[in-house]
Protein backbone atom coordinates (compact mmCIF):
# COMPACT_ATOMS: atom_id res chain seq x y z
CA UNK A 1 0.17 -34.81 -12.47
CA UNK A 2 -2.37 -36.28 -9.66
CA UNK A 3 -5.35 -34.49 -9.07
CA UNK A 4 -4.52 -33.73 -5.64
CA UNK A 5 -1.17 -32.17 -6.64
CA UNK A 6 -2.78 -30.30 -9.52
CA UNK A 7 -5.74 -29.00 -6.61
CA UNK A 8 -2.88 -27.82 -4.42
CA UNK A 9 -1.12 -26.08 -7.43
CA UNK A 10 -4.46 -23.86 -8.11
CA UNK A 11 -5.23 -23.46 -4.22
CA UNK A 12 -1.78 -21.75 -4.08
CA UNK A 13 -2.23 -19.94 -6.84
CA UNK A 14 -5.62 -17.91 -5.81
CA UNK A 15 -5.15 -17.86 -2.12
CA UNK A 16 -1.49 -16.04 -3.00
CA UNK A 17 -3.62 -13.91 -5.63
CA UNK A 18 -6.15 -12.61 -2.73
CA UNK A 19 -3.13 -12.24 -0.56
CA UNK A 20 -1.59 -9.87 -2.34
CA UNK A 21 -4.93 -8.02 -3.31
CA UNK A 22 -5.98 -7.36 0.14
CA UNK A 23 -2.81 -7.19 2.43
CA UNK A 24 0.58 -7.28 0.50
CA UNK A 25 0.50 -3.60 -0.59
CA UNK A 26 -1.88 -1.87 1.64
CA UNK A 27 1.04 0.55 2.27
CA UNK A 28 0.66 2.64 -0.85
CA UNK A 29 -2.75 3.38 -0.22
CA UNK A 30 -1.16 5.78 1.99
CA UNK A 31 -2.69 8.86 0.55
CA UNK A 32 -6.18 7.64 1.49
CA UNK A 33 -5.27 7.07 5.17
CA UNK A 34 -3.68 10.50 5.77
CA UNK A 35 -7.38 11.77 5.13
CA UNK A 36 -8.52 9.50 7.98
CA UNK A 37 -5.41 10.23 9.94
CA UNK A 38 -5.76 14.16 9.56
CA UNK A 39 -9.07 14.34 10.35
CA UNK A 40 -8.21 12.38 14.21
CA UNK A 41 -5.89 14.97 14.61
CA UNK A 42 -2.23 13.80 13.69
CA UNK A 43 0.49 15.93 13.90
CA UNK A 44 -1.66 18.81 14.09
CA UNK A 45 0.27 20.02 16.87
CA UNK A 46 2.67 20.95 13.36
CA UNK A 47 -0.28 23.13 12.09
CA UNK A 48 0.52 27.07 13.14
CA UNK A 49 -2.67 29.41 13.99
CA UNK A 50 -2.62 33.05 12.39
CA UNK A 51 -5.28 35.03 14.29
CA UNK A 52 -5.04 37.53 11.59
CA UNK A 53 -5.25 41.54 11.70
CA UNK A 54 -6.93 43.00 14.55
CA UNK A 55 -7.88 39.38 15.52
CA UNK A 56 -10.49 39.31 12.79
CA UNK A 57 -10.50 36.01 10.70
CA UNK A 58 -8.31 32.97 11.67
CA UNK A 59 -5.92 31.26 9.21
CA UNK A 60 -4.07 27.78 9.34
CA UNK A 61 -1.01 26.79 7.97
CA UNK A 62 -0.35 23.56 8.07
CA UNK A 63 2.21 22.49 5.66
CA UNK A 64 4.96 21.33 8.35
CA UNK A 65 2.33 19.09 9.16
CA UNK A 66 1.85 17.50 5.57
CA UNK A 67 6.11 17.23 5.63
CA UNK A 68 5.54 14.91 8.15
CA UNK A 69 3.00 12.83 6.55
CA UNK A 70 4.74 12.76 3.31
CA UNK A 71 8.36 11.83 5.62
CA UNK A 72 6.44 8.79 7.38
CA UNK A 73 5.72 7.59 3.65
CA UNK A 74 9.30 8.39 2.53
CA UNK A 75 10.93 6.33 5.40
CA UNK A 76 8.16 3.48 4.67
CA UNK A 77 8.94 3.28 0.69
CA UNK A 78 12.39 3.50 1.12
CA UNK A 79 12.65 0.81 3.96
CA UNK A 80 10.49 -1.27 1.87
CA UNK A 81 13.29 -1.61 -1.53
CA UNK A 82 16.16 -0.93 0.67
CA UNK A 83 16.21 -4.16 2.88
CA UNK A 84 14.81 -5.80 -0.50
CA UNK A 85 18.08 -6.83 -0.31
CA UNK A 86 18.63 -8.25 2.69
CA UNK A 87 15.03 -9.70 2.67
CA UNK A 88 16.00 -11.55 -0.48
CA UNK A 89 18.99 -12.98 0.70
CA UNK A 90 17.24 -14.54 3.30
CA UNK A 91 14.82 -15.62 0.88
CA UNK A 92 17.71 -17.76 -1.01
CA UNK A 93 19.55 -18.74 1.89
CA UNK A 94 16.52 -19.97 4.33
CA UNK A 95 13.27 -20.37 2.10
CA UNK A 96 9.91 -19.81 2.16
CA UNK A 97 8.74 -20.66 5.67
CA UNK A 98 11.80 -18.41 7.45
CA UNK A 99 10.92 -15.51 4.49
CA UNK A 100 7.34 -15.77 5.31
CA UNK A 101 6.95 -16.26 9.04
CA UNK A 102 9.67 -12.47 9.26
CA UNK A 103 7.05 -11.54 6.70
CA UNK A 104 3.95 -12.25 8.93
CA UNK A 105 5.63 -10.62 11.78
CA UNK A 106 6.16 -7.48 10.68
CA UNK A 107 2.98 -6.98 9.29
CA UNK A 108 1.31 -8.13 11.66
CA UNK A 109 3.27 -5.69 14.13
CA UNK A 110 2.46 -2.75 11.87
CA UNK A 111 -0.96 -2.98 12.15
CA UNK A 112 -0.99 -3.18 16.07
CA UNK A 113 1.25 -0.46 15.88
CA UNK A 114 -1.03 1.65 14.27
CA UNK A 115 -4.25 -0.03 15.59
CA UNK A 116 -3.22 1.32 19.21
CA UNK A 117 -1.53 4.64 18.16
CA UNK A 118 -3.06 7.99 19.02
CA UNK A 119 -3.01 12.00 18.48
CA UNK A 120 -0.85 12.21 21.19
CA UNK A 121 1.39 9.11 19.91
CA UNK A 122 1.89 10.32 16.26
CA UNK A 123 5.21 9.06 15.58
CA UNK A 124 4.13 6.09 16.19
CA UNK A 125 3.02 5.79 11.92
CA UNK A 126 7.16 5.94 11.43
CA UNK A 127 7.92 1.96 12.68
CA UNK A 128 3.97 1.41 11.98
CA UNK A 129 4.03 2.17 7.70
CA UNK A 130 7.35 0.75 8.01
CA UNK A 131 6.87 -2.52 9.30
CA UNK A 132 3.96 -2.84 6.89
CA UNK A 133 5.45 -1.89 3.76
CA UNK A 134 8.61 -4.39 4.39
CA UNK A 135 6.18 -7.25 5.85
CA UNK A 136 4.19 -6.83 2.97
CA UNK A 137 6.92 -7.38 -0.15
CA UNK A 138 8.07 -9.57 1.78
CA UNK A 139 4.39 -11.87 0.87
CA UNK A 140 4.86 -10.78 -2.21
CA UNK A 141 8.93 -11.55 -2.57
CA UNK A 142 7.80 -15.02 -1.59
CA UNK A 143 4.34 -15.57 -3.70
CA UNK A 144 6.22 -14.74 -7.22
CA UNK A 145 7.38 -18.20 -7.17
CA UNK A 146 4.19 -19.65 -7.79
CA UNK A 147 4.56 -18.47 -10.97
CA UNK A 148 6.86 -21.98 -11.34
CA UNK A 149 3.97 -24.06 -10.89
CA UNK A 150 2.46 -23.24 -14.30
CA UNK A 151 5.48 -22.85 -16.39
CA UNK A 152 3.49 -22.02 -19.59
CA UNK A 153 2.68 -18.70 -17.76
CA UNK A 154 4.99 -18.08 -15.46
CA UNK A 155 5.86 -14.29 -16.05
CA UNK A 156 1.80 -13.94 -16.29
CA UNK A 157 1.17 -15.22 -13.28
CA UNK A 158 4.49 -12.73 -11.80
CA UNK A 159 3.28 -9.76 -13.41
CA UNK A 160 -0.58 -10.62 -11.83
CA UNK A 161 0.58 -11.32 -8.52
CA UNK A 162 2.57 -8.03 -8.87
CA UNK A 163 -0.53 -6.09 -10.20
CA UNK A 164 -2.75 -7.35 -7.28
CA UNK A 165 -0.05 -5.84 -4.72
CA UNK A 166 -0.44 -2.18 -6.28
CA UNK A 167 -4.17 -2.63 -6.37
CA UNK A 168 -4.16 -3.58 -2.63
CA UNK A 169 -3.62 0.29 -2.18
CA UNK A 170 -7.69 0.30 -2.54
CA UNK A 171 -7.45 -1.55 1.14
CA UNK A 172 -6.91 2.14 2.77
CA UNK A 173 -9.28 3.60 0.76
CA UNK A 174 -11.73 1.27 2.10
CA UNK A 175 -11.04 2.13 5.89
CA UNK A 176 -11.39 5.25 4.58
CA UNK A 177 -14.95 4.91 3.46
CA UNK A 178 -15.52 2.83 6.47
CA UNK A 179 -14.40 5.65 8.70
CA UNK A 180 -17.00 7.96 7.15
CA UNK A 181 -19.68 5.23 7.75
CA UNK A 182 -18.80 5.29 11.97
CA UNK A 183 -15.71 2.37 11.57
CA UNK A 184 -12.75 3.65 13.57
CA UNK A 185 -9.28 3.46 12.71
CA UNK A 186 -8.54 0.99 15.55
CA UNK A 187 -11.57 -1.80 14.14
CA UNK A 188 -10.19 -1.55 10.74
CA UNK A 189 -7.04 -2.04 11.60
CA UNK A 190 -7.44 -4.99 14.43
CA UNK A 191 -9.23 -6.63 11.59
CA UNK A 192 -6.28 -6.62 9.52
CA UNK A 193 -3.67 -7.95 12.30
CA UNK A 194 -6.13 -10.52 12.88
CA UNK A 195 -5.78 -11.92 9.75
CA UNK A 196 -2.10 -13.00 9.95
CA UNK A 197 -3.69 -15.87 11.13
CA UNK A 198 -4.57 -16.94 7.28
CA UNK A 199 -0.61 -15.73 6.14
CA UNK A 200 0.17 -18.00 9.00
CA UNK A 201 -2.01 -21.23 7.69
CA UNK A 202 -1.24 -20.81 4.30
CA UNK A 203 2.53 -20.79 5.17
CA UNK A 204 1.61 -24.12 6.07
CA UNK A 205 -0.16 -25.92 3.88
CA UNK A 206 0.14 -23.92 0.86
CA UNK A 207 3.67 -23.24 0.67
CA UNK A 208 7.03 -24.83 0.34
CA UNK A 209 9.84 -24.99 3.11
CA UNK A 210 12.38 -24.72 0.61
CA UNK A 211 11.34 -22.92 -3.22
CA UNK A 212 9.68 -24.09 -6.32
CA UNK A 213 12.15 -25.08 -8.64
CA UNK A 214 11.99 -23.84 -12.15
CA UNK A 215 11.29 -25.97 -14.34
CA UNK A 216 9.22 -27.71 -12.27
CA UNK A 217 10.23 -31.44 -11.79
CA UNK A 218 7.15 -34.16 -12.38
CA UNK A 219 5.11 -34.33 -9.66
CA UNK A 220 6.46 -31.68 -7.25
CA UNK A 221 4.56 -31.38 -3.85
CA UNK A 222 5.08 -29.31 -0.60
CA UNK A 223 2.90 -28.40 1.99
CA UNK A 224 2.53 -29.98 5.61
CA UNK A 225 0.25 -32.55 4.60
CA UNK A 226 2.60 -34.02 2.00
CA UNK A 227 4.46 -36.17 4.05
CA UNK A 228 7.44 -36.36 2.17
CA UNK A 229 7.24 -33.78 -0.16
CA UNK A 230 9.30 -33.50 -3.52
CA UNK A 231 11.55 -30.53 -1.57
CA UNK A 232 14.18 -28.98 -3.81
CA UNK A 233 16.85 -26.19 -3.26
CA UNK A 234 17.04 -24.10 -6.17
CA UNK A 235 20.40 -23.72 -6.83
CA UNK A 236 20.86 -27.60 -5.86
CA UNK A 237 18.67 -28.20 -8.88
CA UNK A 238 20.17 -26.13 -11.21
CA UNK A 239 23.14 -27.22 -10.59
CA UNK A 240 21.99 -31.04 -11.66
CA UNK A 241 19.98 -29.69 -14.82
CA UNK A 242 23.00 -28.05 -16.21
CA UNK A 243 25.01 -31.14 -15.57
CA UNK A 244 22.03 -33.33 -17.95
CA UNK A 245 22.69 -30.11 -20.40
CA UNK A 246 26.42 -30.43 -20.58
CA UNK A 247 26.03 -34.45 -21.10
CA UNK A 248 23.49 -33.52 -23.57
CA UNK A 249 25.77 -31.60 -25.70
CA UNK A 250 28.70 -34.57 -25.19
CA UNK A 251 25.93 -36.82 -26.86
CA UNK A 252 25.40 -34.33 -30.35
CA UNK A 253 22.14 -32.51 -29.10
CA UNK A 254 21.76 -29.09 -30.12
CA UNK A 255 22.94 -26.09 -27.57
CA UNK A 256 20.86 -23.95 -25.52
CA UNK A 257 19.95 -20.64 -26.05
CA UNK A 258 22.78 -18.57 -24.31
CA UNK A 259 21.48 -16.46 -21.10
CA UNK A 260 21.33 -13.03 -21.35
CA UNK A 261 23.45 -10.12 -20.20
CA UNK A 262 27.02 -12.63 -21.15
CA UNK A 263 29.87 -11.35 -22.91
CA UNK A 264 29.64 -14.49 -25.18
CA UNK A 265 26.77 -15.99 -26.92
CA UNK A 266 27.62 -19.70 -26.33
CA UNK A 267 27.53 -20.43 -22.87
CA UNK A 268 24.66 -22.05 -21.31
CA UNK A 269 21.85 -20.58 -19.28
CA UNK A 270 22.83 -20.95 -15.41
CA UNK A 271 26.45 -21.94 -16.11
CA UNK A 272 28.85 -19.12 -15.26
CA UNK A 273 26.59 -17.46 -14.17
CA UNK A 274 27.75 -16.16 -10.58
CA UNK A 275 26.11 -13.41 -9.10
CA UNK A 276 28.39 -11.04 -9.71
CA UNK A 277 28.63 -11.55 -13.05
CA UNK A 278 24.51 -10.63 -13.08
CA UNK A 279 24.92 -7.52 -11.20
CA UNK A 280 27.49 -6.38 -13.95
CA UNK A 281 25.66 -7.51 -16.74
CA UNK A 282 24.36 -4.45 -18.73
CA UNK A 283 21.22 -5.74 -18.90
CA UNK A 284 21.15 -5.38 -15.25
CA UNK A 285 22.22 -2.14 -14.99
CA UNK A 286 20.14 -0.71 -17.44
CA UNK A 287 16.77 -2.32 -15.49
CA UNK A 288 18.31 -0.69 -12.45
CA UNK A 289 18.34 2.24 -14.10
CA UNK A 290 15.09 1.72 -15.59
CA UNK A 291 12.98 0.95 -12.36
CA UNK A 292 14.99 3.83 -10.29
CA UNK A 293 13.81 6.20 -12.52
CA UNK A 294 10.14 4.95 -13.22
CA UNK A 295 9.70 4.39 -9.05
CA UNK A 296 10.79 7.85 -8.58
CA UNK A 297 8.15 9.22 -10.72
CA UNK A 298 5.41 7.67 -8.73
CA UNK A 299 7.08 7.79 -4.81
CA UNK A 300 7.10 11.38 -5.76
CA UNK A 301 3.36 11.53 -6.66
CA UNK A 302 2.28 9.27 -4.06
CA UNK A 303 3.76 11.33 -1.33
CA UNK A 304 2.57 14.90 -2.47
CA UNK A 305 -0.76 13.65 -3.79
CA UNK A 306 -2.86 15.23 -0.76
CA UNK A 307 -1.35 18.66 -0.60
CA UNK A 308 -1.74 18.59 -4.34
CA UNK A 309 -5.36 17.95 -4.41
CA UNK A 310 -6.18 20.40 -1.41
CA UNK A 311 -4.23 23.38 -3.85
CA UNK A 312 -6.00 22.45 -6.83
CA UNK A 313 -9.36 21.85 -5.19
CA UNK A 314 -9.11 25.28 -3.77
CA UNK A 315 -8.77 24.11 -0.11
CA UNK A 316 -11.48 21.91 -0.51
CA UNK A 317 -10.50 18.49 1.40
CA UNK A 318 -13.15 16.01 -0.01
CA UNK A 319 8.60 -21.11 -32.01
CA UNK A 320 11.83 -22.24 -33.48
CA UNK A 321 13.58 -20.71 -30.80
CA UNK A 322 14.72 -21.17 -27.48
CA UNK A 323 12.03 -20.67 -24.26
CA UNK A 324 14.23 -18.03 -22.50
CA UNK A 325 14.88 -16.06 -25.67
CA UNK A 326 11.25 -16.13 -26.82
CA UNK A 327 10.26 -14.73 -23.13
CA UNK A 328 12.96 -12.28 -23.02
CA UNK A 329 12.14 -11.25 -27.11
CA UNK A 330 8.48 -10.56 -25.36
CA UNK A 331 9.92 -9.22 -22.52
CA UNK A 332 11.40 -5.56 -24.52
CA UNK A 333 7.81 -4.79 -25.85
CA UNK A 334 6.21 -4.79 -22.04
CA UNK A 335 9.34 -2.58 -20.78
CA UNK A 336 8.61 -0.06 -23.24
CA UNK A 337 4.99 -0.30 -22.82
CA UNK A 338 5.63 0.51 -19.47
CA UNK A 339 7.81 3.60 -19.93
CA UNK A 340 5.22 4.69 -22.31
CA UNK A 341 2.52 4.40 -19.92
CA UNK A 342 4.64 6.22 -17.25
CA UNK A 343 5.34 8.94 -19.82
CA UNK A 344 1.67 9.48 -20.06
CA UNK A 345 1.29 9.45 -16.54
CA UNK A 346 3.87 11.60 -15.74
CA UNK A 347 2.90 14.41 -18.26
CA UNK A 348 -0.93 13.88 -17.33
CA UNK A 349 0.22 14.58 -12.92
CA UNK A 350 1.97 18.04 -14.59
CA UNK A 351 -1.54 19.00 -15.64
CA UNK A 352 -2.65 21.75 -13.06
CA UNK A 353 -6.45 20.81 -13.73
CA UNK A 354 -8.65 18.83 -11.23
CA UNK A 355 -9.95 16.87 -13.70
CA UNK A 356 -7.08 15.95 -15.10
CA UNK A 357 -5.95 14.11 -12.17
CA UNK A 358 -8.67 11.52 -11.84
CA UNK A 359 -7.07 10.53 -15.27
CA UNK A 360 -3.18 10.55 -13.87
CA UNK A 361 -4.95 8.23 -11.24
CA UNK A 362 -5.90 5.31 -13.16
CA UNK A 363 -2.64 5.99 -15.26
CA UNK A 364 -0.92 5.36 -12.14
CA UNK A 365 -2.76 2.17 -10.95
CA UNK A 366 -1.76 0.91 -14.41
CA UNK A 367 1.45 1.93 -14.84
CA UNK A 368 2.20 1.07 -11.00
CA UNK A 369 1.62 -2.91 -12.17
CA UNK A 370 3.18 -2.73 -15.53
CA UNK A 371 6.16 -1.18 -13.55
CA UNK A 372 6.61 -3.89 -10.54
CA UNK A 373 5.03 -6.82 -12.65
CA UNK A 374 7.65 -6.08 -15.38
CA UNK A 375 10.45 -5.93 -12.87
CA UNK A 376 10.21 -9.17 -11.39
CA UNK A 377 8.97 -11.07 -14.47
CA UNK A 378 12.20 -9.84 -16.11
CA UNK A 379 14.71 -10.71 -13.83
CA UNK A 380 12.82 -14.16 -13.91
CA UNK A 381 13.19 -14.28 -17.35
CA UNK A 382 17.13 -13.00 -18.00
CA UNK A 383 18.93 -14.13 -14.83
CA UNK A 384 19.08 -18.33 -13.03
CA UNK A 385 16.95 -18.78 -10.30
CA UNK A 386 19.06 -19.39 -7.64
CA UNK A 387 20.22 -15.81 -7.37
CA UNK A 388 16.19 -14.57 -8.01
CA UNK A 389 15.75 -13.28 -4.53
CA UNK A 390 19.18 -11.64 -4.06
CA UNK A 391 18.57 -9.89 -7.63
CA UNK A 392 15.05 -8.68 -7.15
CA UNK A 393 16.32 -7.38 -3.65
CA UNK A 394 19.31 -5.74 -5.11
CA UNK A 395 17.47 -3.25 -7.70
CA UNK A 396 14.87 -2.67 -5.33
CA UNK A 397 17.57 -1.86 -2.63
CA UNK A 398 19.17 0.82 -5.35
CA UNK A 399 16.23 2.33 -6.77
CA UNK A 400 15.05 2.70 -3.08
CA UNK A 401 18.07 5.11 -2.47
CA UNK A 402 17.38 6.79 -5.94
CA UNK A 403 13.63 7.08 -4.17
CA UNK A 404 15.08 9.25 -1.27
CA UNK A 405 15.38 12.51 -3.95
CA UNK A 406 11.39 12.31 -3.88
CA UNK A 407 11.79 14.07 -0.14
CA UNK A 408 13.95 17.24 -0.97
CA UNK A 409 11.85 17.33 -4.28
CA UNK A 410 8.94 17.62 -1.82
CA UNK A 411 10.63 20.24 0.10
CA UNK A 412 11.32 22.13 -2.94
CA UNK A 413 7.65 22.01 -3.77
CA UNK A 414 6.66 23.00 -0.75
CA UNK A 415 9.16 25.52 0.11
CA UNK A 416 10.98 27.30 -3.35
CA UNK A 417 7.83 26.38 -5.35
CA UNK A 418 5.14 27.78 -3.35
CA UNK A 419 3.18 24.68 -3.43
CA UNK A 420 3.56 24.34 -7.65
CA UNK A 421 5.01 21.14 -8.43
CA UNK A 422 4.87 21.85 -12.62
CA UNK A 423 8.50 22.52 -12.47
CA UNK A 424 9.36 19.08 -10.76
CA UNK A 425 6.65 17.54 -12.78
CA UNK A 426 8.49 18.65 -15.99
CA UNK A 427 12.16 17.65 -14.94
CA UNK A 428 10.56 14.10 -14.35
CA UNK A 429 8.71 13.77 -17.34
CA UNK A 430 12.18 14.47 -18.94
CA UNK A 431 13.98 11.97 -17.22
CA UNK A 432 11.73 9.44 -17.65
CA UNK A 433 13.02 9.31 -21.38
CA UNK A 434 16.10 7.99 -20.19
CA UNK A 435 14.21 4.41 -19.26
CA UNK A 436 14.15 4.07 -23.07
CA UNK A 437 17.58 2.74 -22.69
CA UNK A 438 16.30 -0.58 -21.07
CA UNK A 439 14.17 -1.68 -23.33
CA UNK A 440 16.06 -0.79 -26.72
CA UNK A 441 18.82 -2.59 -25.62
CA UNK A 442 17.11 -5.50 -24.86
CA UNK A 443 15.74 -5.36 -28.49
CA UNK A 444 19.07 -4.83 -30.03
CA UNK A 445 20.33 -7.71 -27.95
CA UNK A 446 17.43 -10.44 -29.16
CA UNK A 447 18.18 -8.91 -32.83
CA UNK A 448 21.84 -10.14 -32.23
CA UNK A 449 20.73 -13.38 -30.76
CA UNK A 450 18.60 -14.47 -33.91
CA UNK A 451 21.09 -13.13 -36.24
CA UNK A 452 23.38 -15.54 -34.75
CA UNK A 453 21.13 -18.04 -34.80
CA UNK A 454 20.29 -18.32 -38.09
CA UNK A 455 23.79 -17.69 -39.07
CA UNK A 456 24.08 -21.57 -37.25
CA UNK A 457 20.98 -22.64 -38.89
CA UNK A 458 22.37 -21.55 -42.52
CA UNK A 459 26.07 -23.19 -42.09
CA UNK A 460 24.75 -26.71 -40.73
CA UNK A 461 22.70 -26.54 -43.79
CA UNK A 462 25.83 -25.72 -45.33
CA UNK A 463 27.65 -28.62 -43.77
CA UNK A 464 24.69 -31.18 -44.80
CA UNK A 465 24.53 -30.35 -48.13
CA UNK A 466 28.03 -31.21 -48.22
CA UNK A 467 27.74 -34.74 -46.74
CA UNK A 468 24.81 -35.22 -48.98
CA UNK A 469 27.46 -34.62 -51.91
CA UNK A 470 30.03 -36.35 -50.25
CA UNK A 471 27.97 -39.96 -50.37
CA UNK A 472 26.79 -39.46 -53.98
C-alpha cells in the first residue's frame, strides 16, 4: 500500500470517528435539550394554572406539556429507523456522495430549523428533531464502511463508529451547560449548521463516489484528488470474486465457509444470496426481533426520562476456520453481552431511587453502543455486502414501528399510572428475555457449522489414508 493511500485510509478513519462523536447522534441527547427548551418557554401554553382554594397558593400542571416533548422525540426516533429503509436503498443504488450530500441537507436544515424557532413557533422541534435524527444516521449509514479499509478490524471499527454516534448525545448536554453559562439556544445551534461545511469537504476528499468494497482490492483509492480512483460497485465486485471462487473450486481448492442464515451448508458466501432470501433467513428475523425489542427498552426511557427525574427528585428540576465463521462465532458472545447489559439496565431504570438512576445512565450509554454497534457489525458479518444498506435499513425500518408502543406506554404512565412507570418498567424487563433467542441461535448454528466441518476434515483423512494404502 503507498503511503499516501495508507494516510488517506487513517484520515478517513478519525475524521468519520469525530463525525459521528460530535454531530451524527446529537438527536438522542434529547432529554438534555428539553431542560433548555422548557426553561424558554415551549409549549407552556400546554401547562394549566390551578389558583387553588380561596385563591391561596398556585399550582401547575404541566404534564400535557411533557406529552408533547416526549411526541416530538417519538416522531424523531421513529422517522429516524423508519426511512432507514429507504435511506439505505439509496445508499446501494446511488453511493456515498448522493447518501451523504441528502445526509448533509437534512441536518443541516434541522439545525436552522431549530436555530430560528421560538416560544411562539413550538412546533417547529417536530420537522426540526426530525430532520436531524434522519440526517444524522444517515453520516453514520455511510461512515460504517470505513470499517472495509482495515479488514483485520472491520466490525471494531463498525461497532466504534456506532458507539461514538450514541455518545454524541453529550452534544445537547453541552448546549445545555452552555445555556447556563449565558450561550443561547440560537449560537449553539448556528454553530452546528455551520459546520456542514466540514460533512460537505470531507464528502469530498475523504470519501468514495461509489462504496468500499469488501475485501478491499490492492491499492484502492477515492477521493477528489485521486484522479482516477480505484472506484468499485459493490455488488459489481462481488459478483467477480465469486466467479474467482467458483473457478477455484473447478481447480481442487478447498470450499468456503457457507454464509449464514442458508438452508444448506455448502453454498458459497454471496452466491444465492438474493435479498429476499436474507430477509427470510432466521437469522434475520431473530436480530429483528432482537434489536426491536432492545430499542424499545431505551426509546421508552429516553422519552420519559425528564418527567421521571422531576417525580423522583420531588419536583426538583436540576484459526483453522473460515474468516466469516470465526467473526460470526465472535459475533453470539457480543449479542448476548448486549442483552445482558440491557437486562441490567432495564431492571436498574425500574428502581424508584434517585440514585439509582445515575447508575441506569451509564448502563444506558453502554448498552446504547453495544446495541447499535452490534447491529450493524452483524449484519456485516452474516449477510454480502451488496444488500448492506438495504438490510441495515430494513431492521431499523421494523424495529422503528415496534418503537411507536413507547408513546401509548408513555400515555399509560402518565395517565393510568399516575406518573409510576414500575409497572411498564417490569413488563420490559420481561420481554427483554425474549432477545435471548438471537444470540443462542446463532451459537447453536456455529456449533452445527464446526460439527460439519470436522466431519469433512475426518473423512478426507479418511480418503488419504486410503490412497496412502492404495500405493503401498
Amino acid at each position: 500500500m503507498e503511503g499516501g493511500t495508507k494516510l488517506r485510509y487513517w484520515l478517513t478513519l478519525f475524521s468519520g470517528m469525530l463525525e459521528c462523536l460530535c454531530f451524527a447522534g446529537v438527536v438522542f441527547g434529547y432529554a438534555s435539550l428539553v431542560f433548555v427548551l422548557k426553561a424558554d418557554g415551549y409549549f407552556h401554553h400546554l401547562c394549566d394554572h390551578d389558583p387553588g382554594v380561596n385563591g391561596t397558593g398556585t399550582s401547575t400542571d404541566c404534564s400535557r406539556q411533557d406529552e408533547r416533548f416526549s411526541l416530538v422525540f417519538t416522531i424523531a426516533s421513529f422517522l429516524n429507523n423508519f426511512l432507514c429503509f429507504i435511506n439505505g436503498f439509496l445508499f446501494d443504488r446511488f453511493g456515498t456522495m448522493v447518501t451523504r450530500l441528502l445526509g448533509i441537507s437534512l441536518y443541516t436544515t434541522g439545525s436552522l430549523l431549530v436555530a430560528f424557532s421560538s416560544p411562539a413557533s413550538s412546533d417547529l422541534l417536530f420537522p426540526a428533531l426530525s430532520c436531524l435524527a434522519v440526517g444524522g444516521i444517515l453520516l453514520l449509514l455511510t461512515n460504517m464502511q470505513v470499517g472495509n479499509l482495515f479488514p483485520s478490524h472491520r466490525s471494531t471499527i463498525i461497532t466504534l463508529y456506532n458507539g461514538a454516534f450514541d455518545s454524541s448525545s453529550a452534544v445537547f448536554l453541552i448546549f445545555k451547560v452552555l445555556y447556563e453559562g449565558g450561550v443561547s439556544l440560537r449560537s449553539s445551534f448556528l454553530v452546528l449548521s455551520v459546520c456542514s461545511v466540514i460533512h460537505l469537504v470531507r464528502t469530498l476528499l475523504l470519501m468514495p463516489r461509489s462504496h468500499i468494497p469488501h475485501p478491499l482490492p490492492h491499492n484502492y483509492t477515492y477521493g477528489l484528488s485521486c484522479g482516477k480512483a480505484n472506484s468499485y460497485n459493490v455488488e459489481q465486485f462481488e459478483k467477480m470474486r465469486d466467479g474467482a471462487l467458483t473457478q477455484g473450486r473447478g481447480r481442487g481448492d478447498h470450499p468456503s465457509v457457507p454464509a449464514p442464515g442458508d438452508t444448506t451448508v455448502d453454498q458459497e458466501p454471496g452466491q444465492g444470496r438474493s435479498f429476499r432470501s436474507c430477509v427470510l433467513s432466521w437469522f434475520f428475523l431473530f436480530h429483528l426481533l432482537w434489536l426491536s425489542i432492545m430499542q424499545l427498552r431505551h426509546y421508552l426511557f429516553i422519552g420519559t426520562l425528564n418527567p421521571r427525574l422531576v417525580r423522583l427528585a420531588g419536583d426538583d428540576a436540576h484459526r483453522g476456520e473460515g474468516e466469516q465463521e470465526a467473526e460470526l462465532r465472535s459475533s453470539w458472545l457480543s449479542l448476548c453481552l448486549t442483552v445482558v447489559q440491557g437486562l441490567l439496565f432495564s431492571v436498574s431504570a425500574s428502581v424508584p431511587v434517585l440514585w439509582v438512576q445515575y447508575l441506569t445512565f451509564a448502563l444506558q450509554v453502554l448498552n446504547r453502543s453495544f446495541l447499535y454497534g452490534g447491529n450493524a457489525a452483524f449484519i456485516s458479518i452474516a449477510f454480502p455486502s451488496c444488500h448492506f444498506g438495504k438490510l441495515y435499513g430494513l431492521v431499523m425500518c421494523v424495529s422503528a414501528v415496534v418503537s411507536l408502543l413507547q408513546f401509548p406506554c408513555c400515555a399509560l404512565v402518565e395517565g393510568l399510572l399516575d406518573g409510576d412507570p414500575f409497572i411498564v418498567d417490569v413488563a420490559l424487563t420481561l420481554l427483554t428475555l425474549l432477545a435471548f433467542i438471537h444470540p443462542v441461535y446463532v451459537f447453536i448454528h456455529c456449533r452445527k457449522l464446526r460439527g460439519t466441518r470436522e466431519d469433512e476434515v475426518q473423512t478426507e483423512a479418511a480418503n488419504g489414508c486410503g490412497l496412502t494404502e492404495a500405493k503401498v
